[in-house]
C-alpha atoms as a PDB file:
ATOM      1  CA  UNK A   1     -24.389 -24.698  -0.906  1.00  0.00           C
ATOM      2  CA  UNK A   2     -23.798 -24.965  -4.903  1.00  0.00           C
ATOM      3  CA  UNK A   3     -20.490 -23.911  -6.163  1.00  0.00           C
ATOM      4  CA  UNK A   4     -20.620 -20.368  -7.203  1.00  0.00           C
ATOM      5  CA  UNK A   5     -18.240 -18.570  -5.981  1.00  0.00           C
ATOM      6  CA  UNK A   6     -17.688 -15.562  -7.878  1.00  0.00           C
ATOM      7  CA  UNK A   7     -15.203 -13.360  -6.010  1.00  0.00           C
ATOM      8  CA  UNK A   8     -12.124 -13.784  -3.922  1.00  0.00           C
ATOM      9  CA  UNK A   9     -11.169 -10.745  -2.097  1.00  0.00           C
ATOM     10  CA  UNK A  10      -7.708 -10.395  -0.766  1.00  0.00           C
ATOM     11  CA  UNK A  11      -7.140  -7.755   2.084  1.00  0.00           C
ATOM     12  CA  UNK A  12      -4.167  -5.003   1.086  1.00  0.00           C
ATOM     13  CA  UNK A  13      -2.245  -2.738   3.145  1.00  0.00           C
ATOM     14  CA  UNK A  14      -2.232   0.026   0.425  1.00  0.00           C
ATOM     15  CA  UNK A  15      -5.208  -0.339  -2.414  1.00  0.00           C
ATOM     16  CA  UNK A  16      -3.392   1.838  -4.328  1.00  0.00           C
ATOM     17  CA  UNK A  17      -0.154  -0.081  -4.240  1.00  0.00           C
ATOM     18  CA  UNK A  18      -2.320  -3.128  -4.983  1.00  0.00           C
ATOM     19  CA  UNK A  19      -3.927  -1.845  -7.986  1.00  0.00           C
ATOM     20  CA  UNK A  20      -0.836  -0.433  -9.504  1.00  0.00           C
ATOM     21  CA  UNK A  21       0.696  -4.035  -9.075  1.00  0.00           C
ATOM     22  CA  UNK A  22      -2.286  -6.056 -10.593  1.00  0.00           C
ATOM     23  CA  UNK A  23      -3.239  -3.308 -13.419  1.00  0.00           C
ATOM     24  CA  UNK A  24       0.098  -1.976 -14.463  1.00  0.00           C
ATOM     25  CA  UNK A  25       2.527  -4.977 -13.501  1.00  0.00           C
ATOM     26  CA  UNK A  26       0.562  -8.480 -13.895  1.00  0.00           C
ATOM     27  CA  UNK A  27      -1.932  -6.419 -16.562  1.00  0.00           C
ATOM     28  CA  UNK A  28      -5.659  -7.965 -14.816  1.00  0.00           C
ATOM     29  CA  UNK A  29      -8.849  -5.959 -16.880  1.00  0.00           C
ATOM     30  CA  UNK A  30     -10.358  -3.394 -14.056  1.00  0.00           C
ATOM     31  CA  UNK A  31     -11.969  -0.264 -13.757  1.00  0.00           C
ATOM     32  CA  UNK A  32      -9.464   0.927 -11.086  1.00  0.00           C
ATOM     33  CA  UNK A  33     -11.126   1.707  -7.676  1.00  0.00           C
ATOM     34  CA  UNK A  34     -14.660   2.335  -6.948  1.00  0.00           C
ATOM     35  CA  UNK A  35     -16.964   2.874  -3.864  1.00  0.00           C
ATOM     36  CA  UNK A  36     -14.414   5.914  -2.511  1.00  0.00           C
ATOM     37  CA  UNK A  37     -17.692   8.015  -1.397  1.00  0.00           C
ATOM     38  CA  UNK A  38     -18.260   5.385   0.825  1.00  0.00           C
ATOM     39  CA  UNK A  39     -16.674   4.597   4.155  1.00  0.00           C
ATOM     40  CA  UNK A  40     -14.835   1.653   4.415  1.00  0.00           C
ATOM     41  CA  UNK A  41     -16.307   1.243   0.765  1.00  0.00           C
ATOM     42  CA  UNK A  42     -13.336   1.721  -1.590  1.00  0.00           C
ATOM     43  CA  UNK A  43     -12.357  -1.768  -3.442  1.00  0.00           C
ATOM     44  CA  UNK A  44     -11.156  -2.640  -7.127  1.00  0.00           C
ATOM     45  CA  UNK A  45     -12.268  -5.694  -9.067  1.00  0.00           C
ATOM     46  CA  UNK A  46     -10.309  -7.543 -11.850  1.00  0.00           C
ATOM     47  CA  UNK A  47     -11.955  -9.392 -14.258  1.00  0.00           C
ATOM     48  CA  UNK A  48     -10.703 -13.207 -14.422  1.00  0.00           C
ATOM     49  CA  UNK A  49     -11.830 -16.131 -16.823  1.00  0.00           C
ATOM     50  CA  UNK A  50     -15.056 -17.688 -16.057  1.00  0.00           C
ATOM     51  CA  UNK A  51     -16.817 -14.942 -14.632  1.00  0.00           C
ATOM     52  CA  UNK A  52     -14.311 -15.044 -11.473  1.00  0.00           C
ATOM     53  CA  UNK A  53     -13.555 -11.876 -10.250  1.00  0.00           C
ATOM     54  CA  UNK A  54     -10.613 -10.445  -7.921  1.00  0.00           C
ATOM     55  CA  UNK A  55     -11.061  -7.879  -5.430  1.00  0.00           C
ATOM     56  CA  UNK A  56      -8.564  -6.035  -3.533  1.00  0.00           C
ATOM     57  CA  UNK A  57     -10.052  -4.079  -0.314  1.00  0.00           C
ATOM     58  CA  UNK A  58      -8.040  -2.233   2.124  1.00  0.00           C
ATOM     59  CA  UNK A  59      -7.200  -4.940   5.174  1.00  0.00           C
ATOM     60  CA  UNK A  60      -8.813  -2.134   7.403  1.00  0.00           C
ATOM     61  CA  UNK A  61     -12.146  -2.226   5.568  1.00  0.00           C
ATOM     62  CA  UNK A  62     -12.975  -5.362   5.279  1.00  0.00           C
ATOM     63  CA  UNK A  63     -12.176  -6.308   8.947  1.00  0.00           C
ATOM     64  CA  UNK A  64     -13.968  -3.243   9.976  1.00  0.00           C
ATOM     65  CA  UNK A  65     -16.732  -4.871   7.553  1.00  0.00           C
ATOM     66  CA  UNK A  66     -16.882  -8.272   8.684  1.00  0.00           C
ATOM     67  CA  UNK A  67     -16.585  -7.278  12.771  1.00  0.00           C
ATOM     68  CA  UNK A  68     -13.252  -9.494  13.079  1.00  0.00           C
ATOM     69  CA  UNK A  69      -9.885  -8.073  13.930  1.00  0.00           C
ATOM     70  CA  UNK A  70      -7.193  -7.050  11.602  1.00  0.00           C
ATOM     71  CA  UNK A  71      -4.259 -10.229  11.004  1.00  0.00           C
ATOM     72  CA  UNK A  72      -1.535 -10.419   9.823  1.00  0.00           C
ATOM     73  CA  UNK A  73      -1.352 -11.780   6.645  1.00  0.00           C
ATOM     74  CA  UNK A  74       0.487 -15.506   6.291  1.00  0.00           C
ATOM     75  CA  UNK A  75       1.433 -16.379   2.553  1.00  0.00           C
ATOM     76  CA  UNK A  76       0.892 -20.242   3.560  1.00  0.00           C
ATOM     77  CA  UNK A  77      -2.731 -20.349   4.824  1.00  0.00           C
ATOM     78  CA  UNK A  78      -3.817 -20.230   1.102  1.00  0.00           C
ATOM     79  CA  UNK A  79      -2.753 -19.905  -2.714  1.00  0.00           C
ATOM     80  CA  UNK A  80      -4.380 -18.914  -5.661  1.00  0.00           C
ATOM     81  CA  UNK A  81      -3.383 -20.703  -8.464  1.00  0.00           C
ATOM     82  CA  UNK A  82      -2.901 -19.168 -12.126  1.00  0.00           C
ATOM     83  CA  UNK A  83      -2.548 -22.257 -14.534  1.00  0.00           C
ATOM     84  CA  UNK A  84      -1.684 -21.877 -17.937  1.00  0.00           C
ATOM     85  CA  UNK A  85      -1.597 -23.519 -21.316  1.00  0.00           C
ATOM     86  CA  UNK A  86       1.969 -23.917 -22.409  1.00  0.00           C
ATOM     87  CA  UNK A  87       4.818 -24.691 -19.692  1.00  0.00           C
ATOM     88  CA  UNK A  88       7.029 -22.063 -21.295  1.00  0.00           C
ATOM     89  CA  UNK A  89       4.031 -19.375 -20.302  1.00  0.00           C
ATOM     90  CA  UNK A  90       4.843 -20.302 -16.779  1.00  0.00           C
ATOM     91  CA  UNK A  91       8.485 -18.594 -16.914  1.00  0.00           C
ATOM     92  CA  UNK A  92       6.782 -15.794 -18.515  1.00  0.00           C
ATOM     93  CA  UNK A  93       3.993 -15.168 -16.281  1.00  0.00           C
ATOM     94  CA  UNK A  94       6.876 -15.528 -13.207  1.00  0.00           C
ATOM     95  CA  UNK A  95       8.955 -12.743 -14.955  1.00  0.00           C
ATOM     96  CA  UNK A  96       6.182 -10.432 -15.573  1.00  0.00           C
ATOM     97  CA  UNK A  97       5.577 -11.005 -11.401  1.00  0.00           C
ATOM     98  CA  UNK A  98       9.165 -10.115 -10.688  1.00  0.00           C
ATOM     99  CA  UNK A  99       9.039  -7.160 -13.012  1.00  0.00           C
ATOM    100  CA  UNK A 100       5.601  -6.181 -11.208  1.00  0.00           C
ATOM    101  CA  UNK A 101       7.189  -6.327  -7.490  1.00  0.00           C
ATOM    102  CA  UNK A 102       6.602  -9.595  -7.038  1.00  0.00           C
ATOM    103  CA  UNK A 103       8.609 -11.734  -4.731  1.00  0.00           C
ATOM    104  CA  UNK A 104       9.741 -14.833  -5.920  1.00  0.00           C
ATOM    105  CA  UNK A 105       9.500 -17.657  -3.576  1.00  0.00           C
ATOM    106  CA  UNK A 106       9.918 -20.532  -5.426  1.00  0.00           C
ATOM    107  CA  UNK A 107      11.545 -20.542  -8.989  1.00  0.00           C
ATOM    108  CA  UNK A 108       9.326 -22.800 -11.423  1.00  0.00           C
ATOM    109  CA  UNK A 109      10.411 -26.189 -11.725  1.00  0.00           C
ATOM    110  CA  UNK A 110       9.138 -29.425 -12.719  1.00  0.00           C
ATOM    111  CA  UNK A 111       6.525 -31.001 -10.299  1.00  0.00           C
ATOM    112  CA  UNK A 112       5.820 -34.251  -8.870  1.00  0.00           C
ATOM    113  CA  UNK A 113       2.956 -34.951 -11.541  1.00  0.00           C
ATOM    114  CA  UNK A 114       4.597 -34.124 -14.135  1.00  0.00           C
ATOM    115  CA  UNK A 115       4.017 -30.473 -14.431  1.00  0.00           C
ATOM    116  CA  UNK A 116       6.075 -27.281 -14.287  1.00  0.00           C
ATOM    117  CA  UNK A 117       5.402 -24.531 -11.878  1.00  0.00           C
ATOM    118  CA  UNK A 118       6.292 -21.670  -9.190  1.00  0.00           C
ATOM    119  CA  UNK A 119       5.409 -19.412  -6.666  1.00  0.00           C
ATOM    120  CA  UNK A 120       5.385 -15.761  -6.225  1.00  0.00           C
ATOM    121  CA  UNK A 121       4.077 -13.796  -3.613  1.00  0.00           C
ATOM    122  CA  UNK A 122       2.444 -10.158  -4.209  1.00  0.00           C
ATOM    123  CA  UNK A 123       3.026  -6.779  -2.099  1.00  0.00           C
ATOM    124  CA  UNK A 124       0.885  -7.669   0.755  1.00  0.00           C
ATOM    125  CA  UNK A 125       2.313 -11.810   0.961  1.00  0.00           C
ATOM    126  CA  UNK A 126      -0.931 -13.152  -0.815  1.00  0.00           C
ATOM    127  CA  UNK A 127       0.573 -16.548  -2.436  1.00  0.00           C
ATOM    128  CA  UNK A 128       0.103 -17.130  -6.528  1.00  0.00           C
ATOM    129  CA  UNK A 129       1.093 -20.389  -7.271  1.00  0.00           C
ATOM    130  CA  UNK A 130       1.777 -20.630 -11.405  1.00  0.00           C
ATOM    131  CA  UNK A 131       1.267 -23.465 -12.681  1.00  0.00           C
ATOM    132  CA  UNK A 132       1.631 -25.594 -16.384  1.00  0.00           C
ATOM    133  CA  UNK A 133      -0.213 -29.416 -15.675  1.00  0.00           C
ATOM    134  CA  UNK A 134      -0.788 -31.394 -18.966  1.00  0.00           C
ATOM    135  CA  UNK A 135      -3.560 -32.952 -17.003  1.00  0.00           C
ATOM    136  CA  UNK A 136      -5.053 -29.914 -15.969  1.00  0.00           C
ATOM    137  CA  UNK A 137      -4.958 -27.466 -18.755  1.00  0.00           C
ATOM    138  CA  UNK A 138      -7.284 -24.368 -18.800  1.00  0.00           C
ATOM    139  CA  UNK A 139     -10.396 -23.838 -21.545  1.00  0.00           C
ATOM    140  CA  UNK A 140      -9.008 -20.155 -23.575  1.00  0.00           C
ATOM    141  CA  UNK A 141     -11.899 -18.306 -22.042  1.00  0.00           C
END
């Protein structure tokens, strides 16, 4: 397998709920929701550096889609992890989540490594870990 992943798709409760929250309150680039005319088809994607895209799909879809059966979510069985440039963007990024309806988890701190960061979870308990690591820092794509 080479590494191309080019998606991650989180499963929502409410897509519309989800798209308000990542559109209007953490401000991700997407045409809103497409596939409606098709069953089990409706999904937004958000446009992320690198070519990476997020997709939000309707937890009833996509386990009707795969064959498996609907689970709950559980904020610790993975994180996706926003890092940023400056440490001070990490405070700002964390109060843009809060002002979105995010909850906030874990206020940002300094890290073992040396870095600064926090956690925040979104409406449906999908865990964004933001994070500031001089060792780590992201190209401005």
């Amino acid at each position: 397998m080479k590494p191309r992943i080019t998606v991650l798709t989180l499963g929502v409760a409410d897509l519309e709920r989800s798209l308000a929250f990542y559109r209007e309150g953490l401000k991700l680039p997407t045409r809103g929701i497409v596939g409606s005319e098709f069953e089990h088809g409706a999904v937004a994607f958000f446009d992320l550096s690198g070519g990476l895209k997020l997709a939000i799909w309707a937890q009833e879809d996509m386990a009707y889609d795969c064959g498996l059966a609907k689970a709950p979510t559980s904020s610790t069985s993975f994180s996706i992890g926003h890092n940023v440039s400056r440490r001070d963007d990490v405070d700002e990024v964390m109060q843009q989540a809060r002002q979105a309806g995010a909850e906030i988890v874990k206020p940002a701190e300094e890290t073992f490594y040396g870095g600064y960061a926090g956690y925040f979870t979104d409406p449906d308990g999908h865990l964004w870990e933001v994070v500031w690591n001089p060792e780590n820092l992201p190209s401005e794509t």
